[in-house]
Protein backbone atom coordinates (compact mmCIF):
# COMPACT_ATOMS: atom_id res chain seq x y z
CA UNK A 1 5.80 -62.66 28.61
CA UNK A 2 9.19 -61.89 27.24
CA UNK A 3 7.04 -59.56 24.58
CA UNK A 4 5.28 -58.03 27.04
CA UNK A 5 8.53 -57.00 29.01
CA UNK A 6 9.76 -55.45 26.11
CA UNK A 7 6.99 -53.20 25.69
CA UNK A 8 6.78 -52.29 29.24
CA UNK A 9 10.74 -51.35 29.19
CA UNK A 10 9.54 -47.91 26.93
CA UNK A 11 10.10 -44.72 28.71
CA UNK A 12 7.28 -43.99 30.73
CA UNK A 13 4.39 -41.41 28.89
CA UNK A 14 5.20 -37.54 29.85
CA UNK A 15 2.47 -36.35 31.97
CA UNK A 16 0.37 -33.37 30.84
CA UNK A 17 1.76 -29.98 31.45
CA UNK A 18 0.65 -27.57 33.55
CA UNK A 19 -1.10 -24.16 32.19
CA UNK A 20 0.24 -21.04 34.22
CA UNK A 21 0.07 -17.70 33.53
CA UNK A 22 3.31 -15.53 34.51
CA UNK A 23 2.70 -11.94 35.30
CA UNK A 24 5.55 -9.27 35.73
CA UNK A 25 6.51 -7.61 39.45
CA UNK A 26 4.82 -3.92 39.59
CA UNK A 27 3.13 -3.94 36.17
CA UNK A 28 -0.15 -3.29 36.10
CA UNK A 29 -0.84 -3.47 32.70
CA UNK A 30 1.61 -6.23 31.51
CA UNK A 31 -1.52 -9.49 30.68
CA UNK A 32 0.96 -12.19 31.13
CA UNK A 33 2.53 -15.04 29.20
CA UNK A 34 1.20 -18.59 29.41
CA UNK A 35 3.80 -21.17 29.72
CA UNK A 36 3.32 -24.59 30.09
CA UNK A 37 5.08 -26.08 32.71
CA UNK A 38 6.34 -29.70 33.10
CA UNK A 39 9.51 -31.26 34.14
CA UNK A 40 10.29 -32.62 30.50
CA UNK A 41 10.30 -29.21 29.54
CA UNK A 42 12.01 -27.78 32.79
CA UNK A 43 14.24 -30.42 34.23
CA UNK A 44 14.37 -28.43 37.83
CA UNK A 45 12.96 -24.72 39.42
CA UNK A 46 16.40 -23.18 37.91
CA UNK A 47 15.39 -23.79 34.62
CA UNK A 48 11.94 -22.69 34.94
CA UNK A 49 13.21 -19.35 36.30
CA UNK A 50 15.36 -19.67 33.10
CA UNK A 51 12.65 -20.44 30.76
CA UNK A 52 10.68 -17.63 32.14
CA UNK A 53 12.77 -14.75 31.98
CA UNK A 54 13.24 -15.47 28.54
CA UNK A 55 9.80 -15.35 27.63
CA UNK A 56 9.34 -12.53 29.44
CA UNK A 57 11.64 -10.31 27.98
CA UNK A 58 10.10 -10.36 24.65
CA UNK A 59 7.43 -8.35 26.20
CA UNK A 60 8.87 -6.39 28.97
CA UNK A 61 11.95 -4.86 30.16
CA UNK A 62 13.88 -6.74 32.92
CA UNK A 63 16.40 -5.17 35.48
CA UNK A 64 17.83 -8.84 36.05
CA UNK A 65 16.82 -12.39 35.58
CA UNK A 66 13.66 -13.61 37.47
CA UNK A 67 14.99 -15.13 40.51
CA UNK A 68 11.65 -15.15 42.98
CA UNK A 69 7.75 -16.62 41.58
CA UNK A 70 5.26 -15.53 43.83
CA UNK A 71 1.41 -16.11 44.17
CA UNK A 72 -1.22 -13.26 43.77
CA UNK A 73 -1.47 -13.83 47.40
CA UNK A 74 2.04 -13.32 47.96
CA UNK A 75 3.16 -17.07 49.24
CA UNK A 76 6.41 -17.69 47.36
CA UNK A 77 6.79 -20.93 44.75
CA UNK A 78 10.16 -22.61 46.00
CA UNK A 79 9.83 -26.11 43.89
CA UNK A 80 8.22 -27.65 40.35
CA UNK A 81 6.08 -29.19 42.99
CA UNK A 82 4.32 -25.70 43.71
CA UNK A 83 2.26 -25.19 40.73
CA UNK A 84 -1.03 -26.26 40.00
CA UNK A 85 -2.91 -26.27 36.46
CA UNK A 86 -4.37 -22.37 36.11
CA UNK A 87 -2.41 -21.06 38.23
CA UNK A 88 -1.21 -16.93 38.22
CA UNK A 89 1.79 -16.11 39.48
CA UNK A 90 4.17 -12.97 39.57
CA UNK A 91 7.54 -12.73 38.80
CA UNK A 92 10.51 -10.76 40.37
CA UNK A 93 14.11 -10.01 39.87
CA UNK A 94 16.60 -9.98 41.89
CA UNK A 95 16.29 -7.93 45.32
CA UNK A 96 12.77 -6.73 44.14
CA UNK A 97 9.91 -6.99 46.44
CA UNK A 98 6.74 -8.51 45.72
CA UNK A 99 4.06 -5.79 45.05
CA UNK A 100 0.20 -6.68 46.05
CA UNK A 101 -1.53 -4.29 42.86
CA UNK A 102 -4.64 -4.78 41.00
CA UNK A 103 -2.81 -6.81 38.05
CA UNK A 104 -4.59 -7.56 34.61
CA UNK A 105 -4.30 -10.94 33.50
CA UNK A 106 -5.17 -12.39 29.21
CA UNK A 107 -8.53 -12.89 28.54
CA UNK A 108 -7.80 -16.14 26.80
CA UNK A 109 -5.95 -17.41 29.89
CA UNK A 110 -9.33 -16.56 32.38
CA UNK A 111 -11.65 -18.38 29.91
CA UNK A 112 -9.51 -21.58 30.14
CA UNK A 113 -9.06 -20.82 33.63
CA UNK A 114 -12.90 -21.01 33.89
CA UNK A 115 -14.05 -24.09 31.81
CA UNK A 116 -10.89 -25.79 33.99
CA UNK A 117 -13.38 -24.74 37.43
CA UNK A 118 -16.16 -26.12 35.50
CA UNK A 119 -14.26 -29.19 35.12
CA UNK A 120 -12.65 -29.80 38.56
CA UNK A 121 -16.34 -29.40 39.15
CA UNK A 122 -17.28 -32.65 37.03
CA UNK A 123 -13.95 -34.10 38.59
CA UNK A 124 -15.34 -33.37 42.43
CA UNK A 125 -19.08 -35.24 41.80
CA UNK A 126 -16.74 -38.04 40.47
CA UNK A 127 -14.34 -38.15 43.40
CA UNK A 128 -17.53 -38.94 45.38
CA UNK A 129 -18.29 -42.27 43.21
CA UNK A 130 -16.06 -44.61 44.78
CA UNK A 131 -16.98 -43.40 48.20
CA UNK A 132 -20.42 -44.34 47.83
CA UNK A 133 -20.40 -47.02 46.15
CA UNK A 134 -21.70 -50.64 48.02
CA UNK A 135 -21.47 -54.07 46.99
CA UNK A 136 -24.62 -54.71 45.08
CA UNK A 137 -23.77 -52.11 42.64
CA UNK A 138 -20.60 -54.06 41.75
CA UNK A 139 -21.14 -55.78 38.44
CA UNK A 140 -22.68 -58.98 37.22
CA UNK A 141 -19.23 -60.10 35.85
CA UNK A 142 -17.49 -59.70 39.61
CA UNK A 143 -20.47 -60.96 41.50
CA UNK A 144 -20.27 -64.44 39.02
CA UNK A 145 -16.91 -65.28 40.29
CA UNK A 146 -16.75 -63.96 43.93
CA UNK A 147 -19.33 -64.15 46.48
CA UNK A 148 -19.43 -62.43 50.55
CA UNK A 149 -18.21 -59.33 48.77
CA UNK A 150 -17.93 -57.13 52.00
CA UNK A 151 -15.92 -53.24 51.69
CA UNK A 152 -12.92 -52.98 53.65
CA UNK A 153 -11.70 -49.43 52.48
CA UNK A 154 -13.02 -46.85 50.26
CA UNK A 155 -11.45 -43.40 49.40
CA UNK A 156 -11.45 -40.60 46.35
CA UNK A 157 -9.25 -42.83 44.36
CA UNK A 158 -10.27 -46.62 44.64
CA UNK A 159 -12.64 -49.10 46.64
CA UNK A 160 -10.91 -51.96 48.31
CA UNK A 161 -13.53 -55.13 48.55
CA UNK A 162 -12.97 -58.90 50.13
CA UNK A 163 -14.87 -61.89 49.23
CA UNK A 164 -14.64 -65.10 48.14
CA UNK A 165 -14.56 -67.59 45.62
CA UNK A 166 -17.88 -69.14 44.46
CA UNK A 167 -17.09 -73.29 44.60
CA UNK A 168 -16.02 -75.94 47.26
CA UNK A 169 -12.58 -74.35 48.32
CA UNK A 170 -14.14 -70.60 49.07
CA UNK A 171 -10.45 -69.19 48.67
CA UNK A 172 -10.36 -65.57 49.91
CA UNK A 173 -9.77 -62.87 47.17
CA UNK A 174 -9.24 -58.97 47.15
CA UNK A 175 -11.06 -56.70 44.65
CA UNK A 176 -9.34 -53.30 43.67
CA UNK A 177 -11.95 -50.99 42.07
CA UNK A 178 -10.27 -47.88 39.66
CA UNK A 179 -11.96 -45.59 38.38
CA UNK A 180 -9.76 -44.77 35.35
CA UNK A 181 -11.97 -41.42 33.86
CA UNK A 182 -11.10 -40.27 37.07
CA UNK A 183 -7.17 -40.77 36.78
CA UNK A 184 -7.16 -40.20 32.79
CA UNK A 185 -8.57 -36.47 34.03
CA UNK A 186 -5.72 -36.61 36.61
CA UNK A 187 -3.01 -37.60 34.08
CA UNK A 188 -2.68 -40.90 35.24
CA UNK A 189 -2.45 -44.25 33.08
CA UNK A 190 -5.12 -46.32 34.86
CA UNK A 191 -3.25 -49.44 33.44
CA UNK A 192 -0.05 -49.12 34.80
CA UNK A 193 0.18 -51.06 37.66
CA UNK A 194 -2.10 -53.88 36.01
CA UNK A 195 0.77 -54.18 33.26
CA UNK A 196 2.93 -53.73 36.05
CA UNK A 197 1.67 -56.32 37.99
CA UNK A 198 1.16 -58.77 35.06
CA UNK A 199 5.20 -58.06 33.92
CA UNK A 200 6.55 -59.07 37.41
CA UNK A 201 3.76 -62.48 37.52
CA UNK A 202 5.16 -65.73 39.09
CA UNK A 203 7.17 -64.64 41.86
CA UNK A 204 6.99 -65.68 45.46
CA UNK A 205 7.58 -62.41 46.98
CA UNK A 206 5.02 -60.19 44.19
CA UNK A 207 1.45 -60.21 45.09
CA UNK A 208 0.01 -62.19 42.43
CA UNK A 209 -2.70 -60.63 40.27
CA UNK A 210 -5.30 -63.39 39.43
CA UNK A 211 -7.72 -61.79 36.24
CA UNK A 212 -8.96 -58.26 35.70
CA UNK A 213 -12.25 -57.33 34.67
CA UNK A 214 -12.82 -53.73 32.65
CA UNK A 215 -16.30 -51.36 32.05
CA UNK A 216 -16.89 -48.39 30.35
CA UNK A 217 -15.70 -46.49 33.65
CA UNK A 218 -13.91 -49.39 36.22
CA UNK A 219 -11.21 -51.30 36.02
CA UNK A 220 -11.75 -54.35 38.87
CA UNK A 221 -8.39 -55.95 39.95
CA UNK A 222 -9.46 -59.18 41.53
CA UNK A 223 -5.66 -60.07 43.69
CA UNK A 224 -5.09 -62.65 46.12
CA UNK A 225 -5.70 -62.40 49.55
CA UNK A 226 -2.85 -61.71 52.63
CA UNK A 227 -3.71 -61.46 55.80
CA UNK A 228 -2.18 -58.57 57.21
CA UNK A 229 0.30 -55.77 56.45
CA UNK A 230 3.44 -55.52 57.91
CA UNK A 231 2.32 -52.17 59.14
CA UNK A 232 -0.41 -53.52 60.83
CA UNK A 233 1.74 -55.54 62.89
CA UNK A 234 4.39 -53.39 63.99
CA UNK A 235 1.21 -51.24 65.54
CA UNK A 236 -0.40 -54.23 66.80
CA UNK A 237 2.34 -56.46 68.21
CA UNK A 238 5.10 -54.24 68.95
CA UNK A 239 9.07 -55.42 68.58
CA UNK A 240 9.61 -58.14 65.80
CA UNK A 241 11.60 -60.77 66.86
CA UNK A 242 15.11 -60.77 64.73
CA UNK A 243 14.54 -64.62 63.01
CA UNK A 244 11.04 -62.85 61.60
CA UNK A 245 12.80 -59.39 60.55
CA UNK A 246 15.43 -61.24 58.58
CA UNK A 247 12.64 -63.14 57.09
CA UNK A 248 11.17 -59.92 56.17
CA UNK A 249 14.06 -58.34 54.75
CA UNK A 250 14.88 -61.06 52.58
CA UNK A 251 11.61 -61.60 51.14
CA UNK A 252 11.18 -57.55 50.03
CA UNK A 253 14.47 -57.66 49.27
CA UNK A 254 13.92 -60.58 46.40
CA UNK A 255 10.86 -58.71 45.60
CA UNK A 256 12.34 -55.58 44.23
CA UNK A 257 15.63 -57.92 42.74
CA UNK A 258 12.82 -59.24 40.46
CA UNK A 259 11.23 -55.82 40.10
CA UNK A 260 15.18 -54.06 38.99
CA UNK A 261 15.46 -56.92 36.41
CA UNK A 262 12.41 -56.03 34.66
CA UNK A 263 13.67 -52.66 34.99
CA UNK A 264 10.85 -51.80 37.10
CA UNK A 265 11.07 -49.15 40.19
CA UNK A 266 8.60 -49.37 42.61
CA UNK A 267 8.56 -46.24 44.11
CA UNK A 268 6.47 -46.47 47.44
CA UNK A 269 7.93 -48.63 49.56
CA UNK A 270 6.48 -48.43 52.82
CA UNK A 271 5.66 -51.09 55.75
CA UNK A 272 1.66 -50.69 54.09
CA UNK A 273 2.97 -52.14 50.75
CA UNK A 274 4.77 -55.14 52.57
CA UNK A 275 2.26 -57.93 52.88
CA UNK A 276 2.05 -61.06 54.89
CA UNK A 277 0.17 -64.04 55.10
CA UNK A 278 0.05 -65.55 59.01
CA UNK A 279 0.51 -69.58 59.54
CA UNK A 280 -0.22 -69.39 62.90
CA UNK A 281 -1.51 -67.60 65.71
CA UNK A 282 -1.18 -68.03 69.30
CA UNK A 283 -4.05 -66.29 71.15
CA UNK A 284 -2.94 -68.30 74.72
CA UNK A 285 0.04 -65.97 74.32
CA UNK A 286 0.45 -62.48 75.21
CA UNK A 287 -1.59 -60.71 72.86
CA UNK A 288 1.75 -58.70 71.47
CA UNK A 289 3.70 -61.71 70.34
CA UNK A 290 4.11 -61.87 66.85
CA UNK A 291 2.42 -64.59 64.72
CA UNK A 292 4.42 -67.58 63.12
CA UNK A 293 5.00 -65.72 59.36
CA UNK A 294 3.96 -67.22 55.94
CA UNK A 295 4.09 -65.86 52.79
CA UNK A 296 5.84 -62.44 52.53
CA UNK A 297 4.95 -60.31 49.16
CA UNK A 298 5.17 -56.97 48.08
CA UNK A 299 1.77 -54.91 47.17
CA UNK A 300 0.72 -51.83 45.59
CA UNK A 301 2.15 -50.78 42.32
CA UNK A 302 0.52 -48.07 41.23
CA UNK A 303 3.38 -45.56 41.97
CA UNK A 304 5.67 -48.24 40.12
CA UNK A 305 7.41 -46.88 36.65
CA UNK A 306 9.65 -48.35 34.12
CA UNK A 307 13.17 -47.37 34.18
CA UNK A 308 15.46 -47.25 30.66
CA UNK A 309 18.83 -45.78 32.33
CA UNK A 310 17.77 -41.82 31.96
CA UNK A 311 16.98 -40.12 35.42
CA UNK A 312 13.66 -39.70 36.54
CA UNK A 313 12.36 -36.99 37.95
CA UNK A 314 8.62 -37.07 38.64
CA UNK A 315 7.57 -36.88 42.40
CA UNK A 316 5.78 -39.31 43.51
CA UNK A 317 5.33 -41.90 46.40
CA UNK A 318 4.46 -41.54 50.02
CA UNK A 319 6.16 -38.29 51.59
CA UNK A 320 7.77 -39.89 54.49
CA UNK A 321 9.55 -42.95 52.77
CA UNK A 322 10.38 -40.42 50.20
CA UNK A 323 14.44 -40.43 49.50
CA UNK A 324 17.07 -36.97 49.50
CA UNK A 325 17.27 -36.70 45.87
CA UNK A 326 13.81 -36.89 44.92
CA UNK A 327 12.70 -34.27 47.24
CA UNK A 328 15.45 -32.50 46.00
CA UNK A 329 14.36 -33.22 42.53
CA UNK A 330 17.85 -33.64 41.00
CA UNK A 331 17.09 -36.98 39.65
CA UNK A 332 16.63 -40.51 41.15
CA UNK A 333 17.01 -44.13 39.90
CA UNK A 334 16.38 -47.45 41.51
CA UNK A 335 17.93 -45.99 44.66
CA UNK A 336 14.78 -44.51 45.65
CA UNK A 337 13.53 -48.06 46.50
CA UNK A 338 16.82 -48.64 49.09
CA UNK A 339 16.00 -45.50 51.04
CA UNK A 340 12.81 -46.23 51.24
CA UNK A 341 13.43 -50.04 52.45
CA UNK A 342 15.83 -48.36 54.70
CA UNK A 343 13.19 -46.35 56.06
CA UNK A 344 10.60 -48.87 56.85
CA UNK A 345 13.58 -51.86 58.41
CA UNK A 346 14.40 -48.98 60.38
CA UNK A 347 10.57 -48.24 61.41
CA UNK A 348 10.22 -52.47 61.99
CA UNK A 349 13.30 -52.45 64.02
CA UNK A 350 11.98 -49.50 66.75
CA UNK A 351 8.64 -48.74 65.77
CA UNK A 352 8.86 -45.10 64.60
CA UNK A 353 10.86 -43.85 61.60
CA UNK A 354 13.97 -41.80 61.89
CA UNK A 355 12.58 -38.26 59.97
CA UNK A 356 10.15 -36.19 60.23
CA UNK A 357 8.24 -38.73 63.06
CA UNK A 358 6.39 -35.82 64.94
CA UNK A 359 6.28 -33.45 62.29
CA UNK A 360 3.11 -32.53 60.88
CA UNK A 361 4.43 -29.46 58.14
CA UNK A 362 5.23 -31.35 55.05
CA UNK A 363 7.88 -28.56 54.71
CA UNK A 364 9.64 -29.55 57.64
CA UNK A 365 9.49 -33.07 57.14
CA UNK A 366 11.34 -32.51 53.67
CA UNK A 367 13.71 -30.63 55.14
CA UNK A 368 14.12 -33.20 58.00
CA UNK A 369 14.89 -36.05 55.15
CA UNK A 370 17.16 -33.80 53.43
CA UNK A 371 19.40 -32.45 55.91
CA UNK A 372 18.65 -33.87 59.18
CA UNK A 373 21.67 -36.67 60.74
CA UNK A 374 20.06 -40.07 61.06
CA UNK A 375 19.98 -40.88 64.73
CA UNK A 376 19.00 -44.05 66.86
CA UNK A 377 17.10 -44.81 69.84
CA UNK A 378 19.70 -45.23 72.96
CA UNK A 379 18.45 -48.53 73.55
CA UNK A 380 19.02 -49.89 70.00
CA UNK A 381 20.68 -52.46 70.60
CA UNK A 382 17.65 -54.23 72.56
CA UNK A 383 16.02 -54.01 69.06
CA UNK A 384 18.63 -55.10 66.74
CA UNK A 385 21.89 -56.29 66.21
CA UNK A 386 25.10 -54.52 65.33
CA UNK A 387 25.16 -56.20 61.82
CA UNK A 388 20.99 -54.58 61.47
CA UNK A 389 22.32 -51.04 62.24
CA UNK A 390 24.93 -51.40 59.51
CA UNK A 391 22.44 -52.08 57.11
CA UNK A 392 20.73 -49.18 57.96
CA UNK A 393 23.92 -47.22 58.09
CA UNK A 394 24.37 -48.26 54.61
CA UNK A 395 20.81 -48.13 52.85
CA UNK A 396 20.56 -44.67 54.67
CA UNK A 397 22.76 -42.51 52.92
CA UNK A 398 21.29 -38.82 51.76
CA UNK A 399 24.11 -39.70 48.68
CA UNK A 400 22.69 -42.07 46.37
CA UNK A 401 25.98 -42.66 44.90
CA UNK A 402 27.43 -44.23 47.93
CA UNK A 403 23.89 -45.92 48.70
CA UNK A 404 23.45 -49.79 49.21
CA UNK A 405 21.57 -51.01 46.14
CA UNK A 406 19.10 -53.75 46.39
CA UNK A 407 21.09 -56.36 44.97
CA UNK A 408 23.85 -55.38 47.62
CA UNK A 409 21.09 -56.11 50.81
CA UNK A 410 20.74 -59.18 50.21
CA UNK A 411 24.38 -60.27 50.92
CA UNK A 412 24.99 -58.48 53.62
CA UNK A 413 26.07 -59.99 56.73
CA UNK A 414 22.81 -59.13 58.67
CA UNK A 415 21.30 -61.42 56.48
CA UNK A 416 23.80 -63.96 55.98
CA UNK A 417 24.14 -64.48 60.26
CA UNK A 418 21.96 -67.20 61.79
């Protein structure tokens, strides 16, 4: 294990640049440059604009830097996040205004642009795969060990199955289907978050991974079973009673302490991710009261990255747990997880989260996160306590250097009080 750990502790592999072809403002006969763009070559938009008006003044004349990157159709880029893989873009200097002209683009740059159609095409027949696919055309080796395989969710990316165990105790299992041609062609390493999940094993608060079975196309992931999410429940049963949100806290809390020491960042934590296993119903109840909790574990680690000390910068995770300063893209850490606990404690404690609730532009919801003052219900204190709105006070902070870390939650006072 200790070997493993090691290996897993290497900087994470670069993700394949993007192919883009950058035209020049009012030039009809300018064919454009093709620069490949990737945040290991540009670490933010500044130094792409950078980059870019020094390739382009080997080949035209420039009244000023480049300052504005605009689409043929004339939507502006603002972020790294904008571009796509063959895309054609214009560029302007400063105070010029974007001019809609017949522009020629390089020959070699629309024949890769083509075979790249042809193979989004491929990619698109292949998104369809896991969609379709039903339980009898699950293989021989999955169907040996697990029987009452039923579907439970299915989507472009993976196929979610529940069955059981063939034998006497019929223990309840999960099956994670990945297709990993699919995620090779999207840049992804389809065996990160099976290494990740086999380098943070043997932990009470880490769902536990129990064998993995691999094809020509598939990866299965065959995981144990919880019985609900803690998203689920906040939907379902309404306000969580403070004895079973301390319980909560605690338990992701030790989670991502074991995930930090194996200098692993999770990257998407969200109420979805936060599993739990139910001792005890009480249906004679009111059908909101909250279940007597079991087992509390952490899920989902396919956004999760190893972290060697150097500032990450890839975006990734689930837009509205997302923190400040990786929208921002100026470089995040292991922070990024205590925002986005912050986020969901603060969703568990009055059912909603405190950006970007009602907002369906993703624009606005970034700026929301970014800039918006973090604001509670006038009733709080009929959900919480004054101690659980100082955590939050502290975990949500838009300045990661005065940000609670992980290791700091768990001996706060909020969790130390009875």
């Amino acid at each position: 294990m200790d070997n493993f750990a090691f290996q897993l502790a290497n900087p994470p592999r670069p993700v394949k640049a993007l192919r883009v072809c950058f035209l020049r403002n009012n030039d009809p006969h300018f064919q454009g440059v093709c620069i490949a763009v990737s945040r290991f070559r540009f670490k933010d938009f500044q130094a792409l604009l950078e980059g870019v008006t020094e390739a382009l003044r080997k080949h035209v004349p420039l009244r000023s830097a480049i300052t504005h990157i605009w689409r043929i159709d004339g939507s502006p880029f603002t972020t790294m996040m904008c571009f796509c893989e063959g895309d054609i873009v214009v560029c302007c200097c400063k105070y010029e205004i974007f001019s809609r002209i017949c522009y020629q683009v390089n020959k070699d740059f629309l024949r890769l642009y083509g075979s790249l159609l042809r193979w989004q095409g491929v990619r698109s027949e292949r998104n369809n795969c896991l969609q379709a696919i039903k339980t009898d055309e699950l293989p021989e080796s999955v169907h040996l060990y697990i029987a009452n395989i039923k579907p439970i969710f299915q989507s472009m990316r993976a196929a979610i199955f529940r069955g059981q165990s063939n034998g006497d105790e019929a223990m309840p299992f999960i099956i994670k289907m990945v297709d990993k041609v699919l995620m090779k062609a999207n840049s992804e390493d389809p065996y990160q978050e099976v290494e990740m999940m086999r380098a943070l094993q043997s932990h009470e608060n880490i769902l536990e991974l129990v064998y993995t079975i691999e094809q020509k196309q598939f990866i299965y992931l065959v995981i144990e079973y919880m019985d609900h999410d803690l998203d689920y429940l906040i939907r379902t049963r309404g306000l969580i009673a403070q004895k079973d949100a301390k319980a909560v806290i605690s338990a992701t809390t030790a989670g991502l302490v074991h995930m930090h020491r194996h200098q692993i960042i999770h990257r998407d934590i969200k109420p979805e991710n936060i599993f739990i296993s139910i001792n005890r119903e009480f249906p004679e109840r009111d059908p909101w009261c909250w279940p007597v909790i079991g087992n509390i574990k952490i899920a989902d680690f396919g956004m999760a990255i190893s972290y060697r000390g150097s500032k990450l910068y890839a975006c990734c995770g689930t837009p509205p747990y997302m923190a400040p300063e990786l929208i921002k893209e100026a470089g995040y850490d292991y922070l990024v997880d205590s925002w986005s606990l912050g986020i969901s404690i603060y969703q568990m404690f009055f059912g909603r989260r405190p950006f970007g609730e009602t907002s369906d532009n993703m624009n606005d919801l970034y700026d929301t996160i970014v800039n918006a003052e973090l604001r509670y219900p006038i009733d709080w204190m009929r959900c919480t306590t004054r101690e659980g709105r100082d955590l939050l006070d502290a975990l949500l902070v838009k300045n990661p250097a005065r940000r609670m870390s992980i290791n700091d939650v768990k001996k706060h006072p909020y969790l130390c009080s009875p």
